[in-house]
C-alpha atoms as a PDB file:
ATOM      1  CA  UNK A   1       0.000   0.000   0.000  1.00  0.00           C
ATOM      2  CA  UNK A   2       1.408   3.277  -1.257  1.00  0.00           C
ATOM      3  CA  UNK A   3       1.788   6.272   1.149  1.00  0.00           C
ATOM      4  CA  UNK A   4      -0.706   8.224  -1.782  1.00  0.00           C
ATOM      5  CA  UNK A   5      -3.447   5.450  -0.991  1.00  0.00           C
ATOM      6  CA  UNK A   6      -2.620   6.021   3.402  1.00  0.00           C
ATOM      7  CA  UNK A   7      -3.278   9.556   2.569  1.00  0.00           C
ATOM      8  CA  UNK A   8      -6.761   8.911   0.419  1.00  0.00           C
ATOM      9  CA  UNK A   9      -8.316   6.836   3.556  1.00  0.00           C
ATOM     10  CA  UNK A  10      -7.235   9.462   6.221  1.00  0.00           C
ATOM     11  CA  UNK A  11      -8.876  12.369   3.979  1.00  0.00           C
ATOM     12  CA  UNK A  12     -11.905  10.436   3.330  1.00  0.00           C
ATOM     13  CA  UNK A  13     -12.078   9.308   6.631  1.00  0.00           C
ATOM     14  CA  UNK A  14     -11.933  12.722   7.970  1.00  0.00           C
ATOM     15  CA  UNK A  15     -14.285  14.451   5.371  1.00  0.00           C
ATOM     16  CA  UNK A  16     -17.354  11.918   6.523  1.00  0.00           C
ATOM     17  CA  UNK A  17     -16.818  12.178   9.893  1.00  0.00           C
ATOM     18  CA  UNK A  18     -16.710  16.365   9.429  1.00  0.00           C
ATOM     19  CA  UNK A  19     -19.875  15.584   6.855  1.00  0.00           C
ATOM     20  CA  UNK A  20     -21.880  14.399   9.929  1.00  0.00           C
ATOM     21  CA  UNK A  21     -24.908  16.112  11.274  1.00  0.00           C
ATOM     22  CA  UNK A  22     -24.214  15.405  14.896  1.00  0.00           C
ATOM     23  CA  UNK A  23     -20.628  16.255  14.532  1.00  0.00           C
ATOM     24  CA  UNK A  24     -21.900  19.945  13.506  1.00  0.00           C
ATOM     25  CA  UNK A  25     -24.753  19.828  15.892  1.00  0.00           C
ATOM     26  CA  UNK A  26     -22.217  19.165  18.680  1.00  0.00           C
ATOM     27  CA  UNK A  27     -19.736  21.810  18.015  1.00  0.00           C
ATOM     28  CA  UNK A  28     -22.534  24.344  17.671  1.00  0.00           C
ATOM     29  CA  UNK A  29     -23.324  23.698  21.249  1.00  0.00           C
ATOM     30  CA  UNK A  30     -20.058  23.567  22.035  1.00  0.00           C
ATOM     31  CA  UNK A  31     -19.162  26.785  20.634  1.00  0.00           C
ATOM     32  CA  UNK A  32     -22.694  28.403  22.050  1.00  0.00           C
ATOM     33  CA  UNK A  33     -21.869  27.035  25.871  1.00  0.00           C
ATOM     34  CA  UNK A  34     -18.188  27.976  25.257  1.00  0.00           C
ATOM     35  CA  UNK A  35     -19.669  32.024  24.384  1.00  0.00           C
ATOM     36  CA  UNK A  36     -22.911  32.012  26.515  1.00  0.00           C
ATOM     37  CA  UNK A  37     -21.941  30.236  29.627  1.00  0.00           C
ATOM     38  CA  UNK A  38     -19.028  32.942  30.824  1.00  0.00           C
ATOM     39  CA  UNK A  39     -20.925  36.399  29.355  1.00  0.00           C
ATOM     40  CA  UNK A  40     -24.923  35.292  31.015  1.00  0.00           C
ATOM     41  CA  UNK A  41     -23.089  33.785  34.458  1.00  0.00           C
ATOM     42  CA  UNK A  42     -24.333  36.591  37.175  1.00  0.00           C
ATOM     43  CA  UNK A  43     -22.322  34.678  40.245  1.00  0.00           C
ATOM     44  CA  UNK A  44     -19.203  35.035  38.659  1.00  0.00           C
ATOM     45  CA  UNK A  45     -17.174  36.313  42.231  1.00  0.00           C
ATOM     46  CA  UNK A  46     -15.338  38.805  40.253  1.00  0.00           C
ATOM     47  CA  UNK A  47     -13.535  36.275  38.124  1.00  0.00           C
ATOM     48  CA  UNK A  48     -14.903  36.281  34.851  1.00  0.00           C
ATOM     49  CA  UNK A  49     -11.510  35.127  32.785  1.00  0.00           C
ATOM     50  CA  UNK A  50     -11.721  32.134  35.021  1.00  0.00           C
ATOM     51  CA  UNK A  51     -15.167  31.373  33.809  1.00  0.00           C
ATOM     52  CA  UNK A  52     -14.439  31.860  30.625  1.00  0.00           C
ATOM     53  CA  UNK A  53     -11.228  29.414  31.012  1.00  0.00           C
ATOM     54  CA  UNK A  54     -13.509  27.232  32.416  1.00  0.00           C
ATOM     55  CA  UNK A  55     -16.650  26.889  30.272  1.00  0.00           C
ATOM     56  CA  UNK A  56     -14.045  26.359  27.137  1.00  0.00           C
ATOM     57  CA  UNK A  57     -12.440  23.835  28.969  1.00  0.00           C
ATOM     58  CA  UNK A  58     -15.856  21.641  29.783  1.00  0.00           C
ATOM     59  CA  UNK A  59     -17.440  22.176  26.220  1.00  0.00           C
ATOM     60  CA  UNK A  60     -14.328  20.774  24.910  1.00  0.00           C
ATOM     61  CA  UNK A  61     -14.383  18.259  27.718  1.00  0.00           C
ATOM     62  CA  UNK A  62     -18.036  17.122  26.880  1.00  0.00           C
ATOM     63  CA  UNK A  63     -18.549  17.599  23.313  1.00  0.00           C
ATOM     64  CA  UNK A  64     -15.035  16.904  21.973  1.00  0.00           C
ATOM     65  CA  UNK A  65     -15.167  13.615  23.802  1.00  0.00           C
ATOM     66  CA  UNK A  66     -18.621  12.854  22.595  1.00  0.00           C
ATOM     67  CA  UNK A  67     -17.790  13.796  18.738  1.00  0.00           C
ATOM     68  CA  UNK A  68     -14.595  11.743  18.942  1.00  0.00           C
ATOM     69  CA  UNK A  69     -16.033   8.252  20.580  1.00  0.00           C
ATOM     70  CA  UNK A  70     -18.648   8.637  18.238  1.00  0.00           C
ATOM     71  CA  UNK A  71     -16.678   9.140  15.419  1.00  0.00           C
ATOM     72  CA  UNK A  72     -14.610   6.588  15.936  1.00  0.00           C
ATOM     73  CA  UNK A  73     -16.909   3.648  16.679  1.00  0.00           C
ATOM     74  CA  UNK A  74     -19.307   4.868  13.653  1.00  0.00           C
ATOM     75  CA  UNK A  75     -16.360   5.043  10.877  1.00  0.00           C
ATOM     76  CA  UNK A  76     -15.459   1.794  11.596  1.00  0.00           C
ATOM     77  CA  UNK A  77     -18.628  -0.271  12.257  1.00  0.00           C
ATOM     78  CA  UNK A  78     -20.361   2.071   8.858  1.00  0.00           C
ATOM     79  CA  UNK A  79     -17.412   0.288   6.930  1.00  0.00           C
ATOM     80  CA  UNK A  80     -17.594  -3.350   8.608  1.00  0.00           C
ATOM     81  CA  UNK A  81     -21.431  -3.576   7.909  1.00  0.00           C
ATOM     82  CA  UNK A  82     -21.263  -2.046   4.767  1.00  0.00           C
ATOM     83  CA  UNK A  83     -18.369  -4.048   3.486  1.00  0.00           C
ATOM     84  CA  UNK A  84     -16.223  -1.026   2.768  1.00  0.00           C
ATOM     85  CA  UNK A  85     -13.556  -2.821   4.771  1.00  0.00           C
ATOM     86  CA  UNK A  86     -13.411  -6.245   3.202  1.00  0.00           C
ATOM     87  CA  UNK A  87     -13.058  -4.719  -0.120  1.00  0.00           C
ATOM     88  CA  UNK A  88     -10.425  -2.052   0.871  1.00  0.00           C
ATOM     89  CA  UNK A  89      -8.551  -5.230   2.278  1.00  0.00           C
ATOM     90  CA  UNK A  90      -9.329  -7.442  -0.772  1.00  0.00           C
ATOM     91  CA  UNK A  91      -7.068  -4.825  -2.720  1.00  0.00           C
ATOM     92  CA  UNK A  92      -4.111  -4.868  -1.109  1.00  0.00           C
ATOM     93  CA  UNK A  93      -4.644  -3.046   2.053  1.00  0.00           C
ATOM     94  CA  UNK A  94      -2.739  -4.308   5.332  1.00  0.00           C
ATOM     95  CA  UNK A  95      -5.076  -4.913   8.154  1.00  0.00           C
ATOM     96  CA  UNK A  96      -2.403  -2.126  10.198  1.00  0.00           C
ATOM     97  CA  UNK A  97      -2.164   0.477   7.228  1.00  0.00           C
ATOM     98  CA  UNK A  98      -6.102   0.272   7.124  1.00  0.00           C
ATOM     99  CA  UNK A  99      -6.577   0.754  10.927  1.00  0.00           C
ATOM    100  CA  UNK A 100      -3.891   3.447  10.987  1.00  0.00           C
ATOM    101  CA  UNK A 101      -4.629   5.427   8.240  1.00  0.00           C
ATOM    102  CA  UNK A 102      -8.962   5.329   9.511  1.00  0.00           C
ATOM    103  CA  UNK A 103      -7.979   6.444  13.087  1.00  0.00           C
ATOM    104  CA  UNK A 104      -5.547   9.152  11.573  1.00  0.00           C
ATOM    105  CA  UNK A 105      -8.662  10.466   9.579  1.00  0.00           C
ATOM    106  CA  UNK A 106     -11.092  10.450  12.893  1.00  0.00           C
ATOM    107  CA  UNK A 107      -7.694  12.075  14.777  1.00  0.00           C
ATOM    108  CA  UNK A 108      -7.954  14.733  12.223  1.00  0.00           C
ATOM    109  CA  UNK A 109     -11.427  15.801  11.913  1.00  0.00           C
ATOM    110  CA  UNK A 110     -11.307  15.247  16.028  1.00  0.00           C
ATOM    111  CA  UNK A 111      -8.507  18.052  15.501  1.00  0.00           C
ATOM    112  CA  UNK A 112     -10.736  20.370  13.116  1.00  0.00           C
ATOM    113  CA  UNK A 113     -13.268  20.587  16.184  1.00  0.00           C
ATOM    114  CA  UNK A 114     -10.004  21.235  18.655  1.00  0.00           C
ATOM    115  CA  UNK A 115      -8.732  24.474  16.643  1.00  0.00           C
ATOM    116  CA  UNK A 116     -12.223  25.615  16.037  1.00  0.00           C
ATOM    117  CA  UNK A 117     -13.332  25.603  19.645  1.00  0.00           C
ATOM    118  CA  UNK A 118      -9.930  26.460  21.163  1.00  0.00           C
ATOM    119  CA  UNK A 119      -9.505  29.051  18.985  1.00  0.00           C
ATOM    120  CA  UNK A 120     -13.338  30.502  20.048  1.00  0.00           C
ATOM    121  CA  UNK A 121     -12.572  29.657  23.577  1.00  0.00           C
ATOM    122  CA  UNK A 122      -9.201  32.131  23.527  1.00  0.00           C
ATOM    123  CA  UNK A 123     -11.669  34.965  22.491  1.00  0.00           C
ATOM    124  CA  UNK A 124     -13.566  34.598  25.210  1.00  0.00           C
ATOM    125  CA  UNK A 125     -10.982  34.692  27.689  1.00  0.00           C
ATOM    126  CA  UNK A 126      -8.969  37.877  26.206  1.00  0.00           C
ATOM    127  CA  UNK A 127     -12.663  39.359  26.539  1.00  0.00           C
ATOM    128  CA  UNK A 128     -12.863  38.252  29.810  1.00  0.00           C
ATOM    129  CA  UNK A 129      -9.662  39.526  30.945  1.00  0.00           C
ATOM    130  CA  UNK A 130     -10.432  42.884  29.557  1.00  0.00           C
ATOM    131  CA  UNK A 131     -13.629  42.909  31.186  1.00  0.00           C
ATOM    132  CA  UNK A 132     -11.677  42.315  34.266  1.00  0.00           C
ATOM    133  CA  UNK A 133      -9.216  45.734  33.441  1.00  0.00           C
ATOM    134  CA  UNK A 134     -12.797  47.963  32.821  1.00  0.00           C
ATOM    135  CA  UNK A 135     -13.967  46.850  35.934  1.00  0.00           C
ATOM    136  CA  UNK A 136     -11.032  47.677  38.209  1.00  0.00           C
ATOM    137  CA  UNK A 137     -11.099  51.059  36.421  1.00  0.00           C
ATOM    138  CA  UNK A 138     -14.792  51.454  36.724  1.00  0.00           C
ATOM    139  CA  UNK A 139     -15.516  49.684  40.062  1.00  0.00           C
ATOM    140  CA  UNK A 140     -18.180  47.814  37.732  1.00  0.00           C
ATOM    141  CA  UNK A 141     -19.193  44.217  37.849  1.00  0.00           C
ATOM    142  CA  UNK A 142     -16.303  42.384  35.817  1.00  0.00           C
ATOM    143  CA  UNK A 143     -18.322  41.390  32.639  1.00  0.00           C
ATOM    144  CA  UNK A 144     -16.714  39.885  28.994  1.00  0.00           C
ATOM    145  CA  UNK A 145     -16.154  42.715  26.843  1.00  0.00           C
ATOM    146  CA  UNK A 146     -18.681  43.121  24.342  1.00  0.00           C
ATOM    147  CA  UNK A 147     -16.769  43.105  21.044  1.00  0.00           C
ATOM    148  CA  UNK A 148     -14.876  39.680  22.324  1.00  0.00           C
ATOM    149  CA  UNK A 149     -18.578  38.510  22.757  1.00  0.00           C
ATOM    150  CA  UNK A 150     -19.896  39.822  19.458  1.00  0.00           C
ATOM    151  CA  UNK A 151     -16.808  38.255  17.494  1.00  0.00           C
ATOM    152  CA  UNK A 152     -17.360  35.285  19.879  1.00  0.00           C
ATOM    153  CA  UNK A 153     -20.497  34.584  18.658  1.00  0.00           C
ATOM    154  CA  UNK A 154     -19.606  34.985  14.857  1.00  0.00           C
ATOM    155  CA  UNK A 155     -19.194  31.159  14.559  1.00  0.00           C
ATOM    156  CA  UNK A 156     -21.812  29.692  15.777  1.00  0.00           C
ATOM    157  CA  UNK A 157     -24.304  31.785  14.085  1.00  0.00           C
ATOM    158  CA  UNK A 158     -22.675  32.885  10.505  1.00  0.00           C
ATOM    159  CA  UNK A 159     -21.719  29.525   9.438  1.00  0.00           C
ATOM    160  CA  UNK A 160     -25.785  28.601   9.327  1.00  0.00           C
ATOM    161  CA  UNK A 161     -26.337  31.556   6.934  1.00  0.00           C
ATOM    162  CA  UNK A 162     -23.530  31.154   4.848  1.00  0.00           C
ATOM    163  CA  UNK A 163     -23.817  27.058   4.598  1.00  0.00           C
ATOM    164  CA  UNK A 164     -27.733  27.767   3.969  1.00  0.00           C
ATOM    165  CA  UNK A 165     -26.612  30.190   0.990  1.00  0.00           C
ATOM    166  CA  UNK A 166     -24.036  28.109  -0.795  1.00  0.00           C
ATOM    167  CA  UNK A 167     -26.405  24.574  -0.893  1.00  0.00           C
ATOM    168  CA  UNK A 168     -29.064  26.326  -2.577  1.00  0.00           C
ATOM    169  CA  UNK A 169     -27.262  27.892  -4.560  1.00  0.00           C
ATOM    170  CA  UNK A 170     -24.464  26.334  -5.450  1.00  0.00           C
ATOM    171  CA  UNK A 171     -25.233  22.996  -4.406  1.00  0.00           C
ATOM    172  CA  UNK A 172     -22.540  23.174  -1.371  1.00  0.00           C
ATOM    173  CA  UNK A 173     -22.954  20.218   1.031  1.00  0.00           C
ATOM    174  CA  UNK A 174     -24.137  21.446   4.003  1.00  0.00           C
ATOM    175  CA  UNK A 175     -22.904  20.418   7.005  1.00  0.00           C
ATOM    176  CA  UNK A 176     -19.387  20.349   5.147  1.00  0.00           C
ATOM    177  CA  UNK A 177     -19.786  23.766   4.337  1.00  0.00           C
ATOM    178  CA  UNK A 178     -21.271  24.673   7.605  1.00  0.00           C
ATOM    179  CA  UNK A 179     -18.042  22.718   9.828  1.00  0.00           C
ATOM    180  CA  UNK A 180     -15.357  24.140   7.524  1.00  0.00           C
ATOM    181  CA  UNK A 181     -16.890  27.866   7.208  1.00  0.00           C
ATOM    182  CA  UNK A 182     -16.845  27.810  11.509  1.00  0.00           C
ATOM    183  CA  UNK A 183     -13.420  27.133  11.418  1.00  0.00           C
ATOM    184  CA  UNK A 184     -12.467  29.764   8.672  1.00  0.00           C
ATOM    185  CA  UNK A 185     -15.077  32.392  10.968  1.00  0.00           C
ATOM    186  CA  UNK A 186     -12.918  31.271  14.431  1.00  0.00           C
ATOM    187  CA  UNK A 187      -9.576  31.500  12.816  1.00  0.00           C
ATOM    188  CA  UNK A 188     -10.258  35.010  11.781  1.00  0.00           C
ATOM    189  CA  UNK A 189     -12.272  35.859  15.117  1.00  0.00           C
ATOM    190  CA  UNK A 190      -8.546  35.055  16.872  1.00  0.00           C
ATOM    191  CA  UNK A 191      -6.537  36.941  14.464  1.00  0.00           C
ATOM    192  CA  UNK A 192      -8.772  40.157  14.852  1.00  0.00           C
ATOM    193  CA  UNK A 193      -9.059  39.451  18.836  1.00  0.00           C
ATOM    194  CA  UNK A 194      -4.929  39.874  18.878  1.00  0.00           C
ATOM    195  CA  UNK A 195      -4.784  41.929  16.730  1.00  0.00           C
ATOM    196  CA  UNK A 196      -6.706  44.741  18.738  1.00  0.00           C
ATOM    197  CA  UNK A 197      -5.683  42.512  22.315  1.00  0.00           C
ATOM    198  CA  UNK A 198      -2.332  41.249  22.065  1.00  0.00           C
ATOM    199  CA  UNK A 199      -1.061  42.723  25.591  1.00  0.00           C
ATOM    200  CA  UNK A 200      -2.966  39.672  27.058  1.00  0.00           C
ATOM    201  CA  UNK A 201      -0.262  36.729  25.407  1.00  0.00           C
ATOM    202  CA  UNK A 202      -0.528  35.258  28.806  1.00  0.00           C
ATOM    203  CA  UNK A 203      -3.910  34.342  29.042  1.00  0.00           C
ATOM    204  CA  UNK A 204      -3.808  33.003  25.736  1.00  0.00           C
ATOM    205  CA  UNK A 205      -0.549  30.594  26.572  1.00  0.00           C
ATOM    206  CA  UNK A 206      -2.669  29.164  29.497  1.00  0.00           C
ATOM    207  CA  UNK A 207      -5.797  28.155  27.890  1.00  0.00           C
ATOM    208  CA  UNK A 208      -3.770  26.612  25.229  1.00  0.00           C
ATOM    209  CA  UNK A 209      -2.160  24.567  27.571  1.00  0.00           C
ATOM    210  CA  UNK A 210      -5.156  23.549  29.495  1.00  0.00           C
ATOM    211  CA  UNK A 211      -6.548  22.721  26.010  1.00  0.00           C
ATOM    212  CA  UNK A 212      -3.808  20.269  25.222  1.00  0.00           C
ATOM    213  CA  UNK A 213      -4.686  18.618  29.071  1.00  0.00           C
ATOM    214  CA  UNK A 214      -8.047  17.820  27.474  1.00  0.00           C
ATOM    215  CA  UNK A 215      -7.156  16.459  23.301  1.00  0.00           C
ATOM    216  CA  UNK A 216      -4.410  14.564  24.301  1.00  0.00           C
ATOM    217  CA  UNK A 217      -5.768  11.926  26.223  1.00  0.00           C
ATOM    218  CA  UNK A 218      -8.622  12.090  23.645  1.00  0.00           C
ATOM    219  CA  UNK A 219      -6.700  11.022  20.845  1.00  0.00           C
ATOM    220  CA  UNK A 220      -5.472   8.044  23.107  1.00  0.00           C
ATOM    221  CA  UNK A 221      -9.141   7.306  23.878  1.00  0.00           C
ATOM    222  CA  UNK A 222     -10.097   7.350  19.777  1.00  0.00           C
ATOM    223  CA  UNK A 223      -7.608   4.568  19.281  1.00  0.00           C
ATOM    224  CA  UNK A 224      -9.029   2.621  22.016  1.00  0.00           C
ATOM    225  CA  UNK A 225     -12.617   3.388  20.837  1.00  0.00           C
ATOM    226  CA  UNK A 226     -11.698   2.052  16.840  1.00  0.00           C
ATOM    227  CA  UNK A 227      -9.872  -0.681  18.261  1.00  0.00           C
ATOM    228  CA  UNK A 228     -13.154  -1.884  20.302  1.00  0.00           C
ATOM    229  CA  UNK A 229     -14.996  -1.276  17.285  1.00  0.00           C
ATOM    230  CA  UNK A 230     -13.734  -4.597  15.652  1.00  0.00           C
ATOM    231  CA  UNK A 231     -15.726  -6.382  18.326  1.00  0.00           C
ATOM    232  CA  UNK A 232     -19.273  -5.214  16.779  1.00  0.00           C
ATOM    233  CA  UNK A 233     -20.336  -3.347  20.522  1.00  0.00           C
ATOM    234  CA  UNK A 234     -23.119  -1.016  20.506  1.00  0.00           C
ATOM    235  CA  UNK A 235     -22.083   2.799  21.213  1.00  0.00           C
ATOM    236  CA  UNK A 236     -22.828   2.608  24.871  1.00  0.00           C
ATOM    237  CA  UNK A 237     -20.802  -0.175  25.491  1.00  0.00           C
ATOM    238  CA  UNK A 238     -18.513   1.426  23.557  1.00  0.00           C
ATOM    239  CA  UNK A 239     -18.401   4.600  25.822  1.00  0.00           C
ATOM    240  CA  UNK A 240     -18.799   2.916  29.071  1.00  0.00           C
ATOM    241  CA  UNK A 241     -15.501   0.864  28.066  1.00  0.00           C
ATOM    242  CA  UNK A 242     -13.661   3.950  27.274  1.00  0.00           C
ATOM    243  CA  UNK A 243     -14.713   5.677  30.435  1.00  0.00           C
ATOM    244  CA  UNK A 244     -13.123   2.782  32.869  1.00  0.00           C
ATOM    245  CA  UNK A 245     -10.015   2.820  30.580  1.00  0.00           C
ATOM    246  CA  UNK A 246      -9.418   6.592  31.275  1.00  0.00           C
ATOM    247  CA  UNK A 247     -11.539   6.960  34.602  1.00  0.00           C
ATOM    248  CA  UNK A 248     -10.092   3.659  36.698  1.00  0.00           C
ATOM    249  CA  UNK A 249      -6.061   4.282  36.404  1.00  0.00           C
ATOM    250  CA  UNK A 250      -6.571   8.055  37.707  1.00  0.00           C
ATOM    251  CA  UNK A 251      -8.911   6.816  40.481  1.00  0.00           C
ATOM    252  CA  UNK A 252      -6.478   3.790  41.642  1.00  0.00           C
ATOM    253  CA  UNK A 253      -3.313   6.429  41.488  1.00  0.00           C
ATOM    254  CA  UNK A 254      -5.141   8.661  43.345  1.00  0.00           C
ATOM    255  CA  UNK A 255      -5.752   5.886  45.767  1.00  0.00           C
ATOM    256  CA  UNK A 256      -2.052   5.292  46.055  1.00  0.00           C
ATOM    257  CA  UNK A 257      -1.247   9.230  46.660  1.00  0.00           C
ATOM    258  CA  UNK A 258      -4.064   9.705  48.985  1.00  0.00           C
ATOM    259  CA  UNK A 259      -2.080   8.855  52.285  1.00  0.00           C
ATOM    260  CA  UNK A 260       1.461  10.443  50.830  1.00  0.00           C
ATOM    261  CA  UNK A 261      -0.933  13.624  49.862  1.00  0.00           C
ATOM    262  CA  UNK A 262      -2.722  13.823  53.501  1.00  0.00           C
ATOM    263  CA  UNK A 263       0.681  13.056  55.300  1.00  0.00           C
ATOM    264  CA  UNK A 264       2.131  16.475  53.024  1.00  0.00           C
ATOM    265  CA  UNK A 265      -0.625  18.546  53.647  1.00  0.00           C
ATOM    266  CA  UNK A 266      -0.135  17.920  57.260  1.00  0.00           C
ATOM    267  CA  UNK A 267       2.914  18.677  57.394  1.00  0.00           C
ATOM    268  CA  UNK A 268       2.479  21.488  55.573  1.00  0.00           C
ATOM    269  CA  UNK A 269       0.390  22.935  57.418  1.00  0.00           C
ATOM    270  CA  UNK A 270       1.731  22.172  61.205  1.00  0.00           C
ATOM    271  CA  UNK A 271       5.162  23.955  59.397  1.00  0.00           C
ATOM    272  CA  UNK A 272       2.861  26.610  58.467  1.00  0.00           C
ATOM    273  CA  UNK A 273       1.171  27.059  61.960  1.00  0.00           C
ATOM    274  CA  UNK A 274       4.293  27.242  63.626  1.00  0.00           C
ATOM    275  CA  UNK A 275       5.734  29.774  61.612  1.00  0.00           C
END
């Protein structure tokens, strides 16, 4: 199997899972929480870039993790029931280049939604952060800045008119159009956010580091989820499988630092008292 032929699955791959409904549907929420939830939350406590931090961090949490299991177990099984695998095999095709070059393609449009959100997600927090600087000048309530908001908001609801426009038009498909034109609208939302912004850098290297926190195990967790595919399981088993996989390890470790992390903190805090 040629590298040209690698490539061909991974795009393909990646252009039907973007092509999805639910894929769309999900980052539309995401995007909407990832805006809304920080600029409409009145019990803020006066930190409102810490909202914003995290409300981009738990849309990406819940809907990234949702778009990539289900990606990943609905390429596959689509293929094995439709016989899209036997005769991509039947050619040629390793059983290892196959399963590499499909979980590349769900790794990549897994990334598209990444960028898009994260890229949304830094608005909000530069808007936040500004907010913040108005309100120790003011003595106001600290509340996202406005414009941030505005050009926060740009993707989720542009990319419905323009996608709308181009399919009856021009015979665009539309949830393509729609997922690619969201990610054109946040990419240029970020440049024009640093563009006017770009004394808050700090913020920005942050969030992208909590961000990476969050995909990284993800992409771990769509391997695992393509792999279990092969076994014909239902979605839910599926998800529950990949949930003790990622949940149980961090639960026993925690287990095992519990008494070293109580004996620290208490003698932290006796060194503390006494000084």
């Amino acid at each position: 199997m040629s590298g040209s032929d690698k490539l061909e699955i991974m795009k393909v791959t990646a252009l039907e899972v973007i092509s999805e409904p639910l894929t769309f549907l999900i980052l539309l929420s995401s995007l909407a929480m990832s805006a809304l939830a920080p600029a409409f939350h009145y019990h803020q406590f006066g930190e409102a870039t810490r909202m914003a931090r995290d409300a981009g961090i738990s849309a990406l949490m819940v809907g990234g993790t949702l778009v990539a299991l289900f990606a990943a177990f609905r390429t596959f099984r689509r293929d094995l029931e439709a016989g899209t695998a036997s005769a991509t095999l039947s050619h040629g095709v390793s059983r290892t280049a196959y399963f590499l070059a499909k979980t590349l393609g769900v790794t990549l449009a897994y990334l598209v939604f990444v960028l898009t959100l994260s890229l949304q997600s830094l608005v909000m927090v530069q808007g936040a952060a500004i907010g913040g600087v108005i309100a120790k000048e003011t003595g106001d309530v600290a509340k996202v800045f406005g414009p941030s908001l505005a050009l926060a908001m740009v993707p989720v609801i542009l990319p419905i008119i323009v996608a709308a426009v181009l399919h009856r038009f021009a015979h665009f498909r539309f949830v393509l159009t729609a997922n690619i034109t969201t990610l054109i609208l946040s990419i240029v939302a970020f440049i024009i956010s640093n563009i006017t912004i770009s004394q808050f850098y700090n913020y920005t290297i942050l969030q992208c580091y909590n961000m990476a926190t969050i995909w990284l195990p993800t992409i771990v967790w769509i391997a695992i989820a393509c792999a279990l595919s092969r076994f014909k399981l239902n979605f839910a088993v599926t998800f529950s499988l990949i949930l003790i996989v990622a949940i149980f390890p961090l639960q026993l470790y925690s287990l095992i630092l519990l008494p070293f992390i109580l004996l620290g903190g208490s003698f932290l805090y006796n060194h503390l008292e006494l000084s």
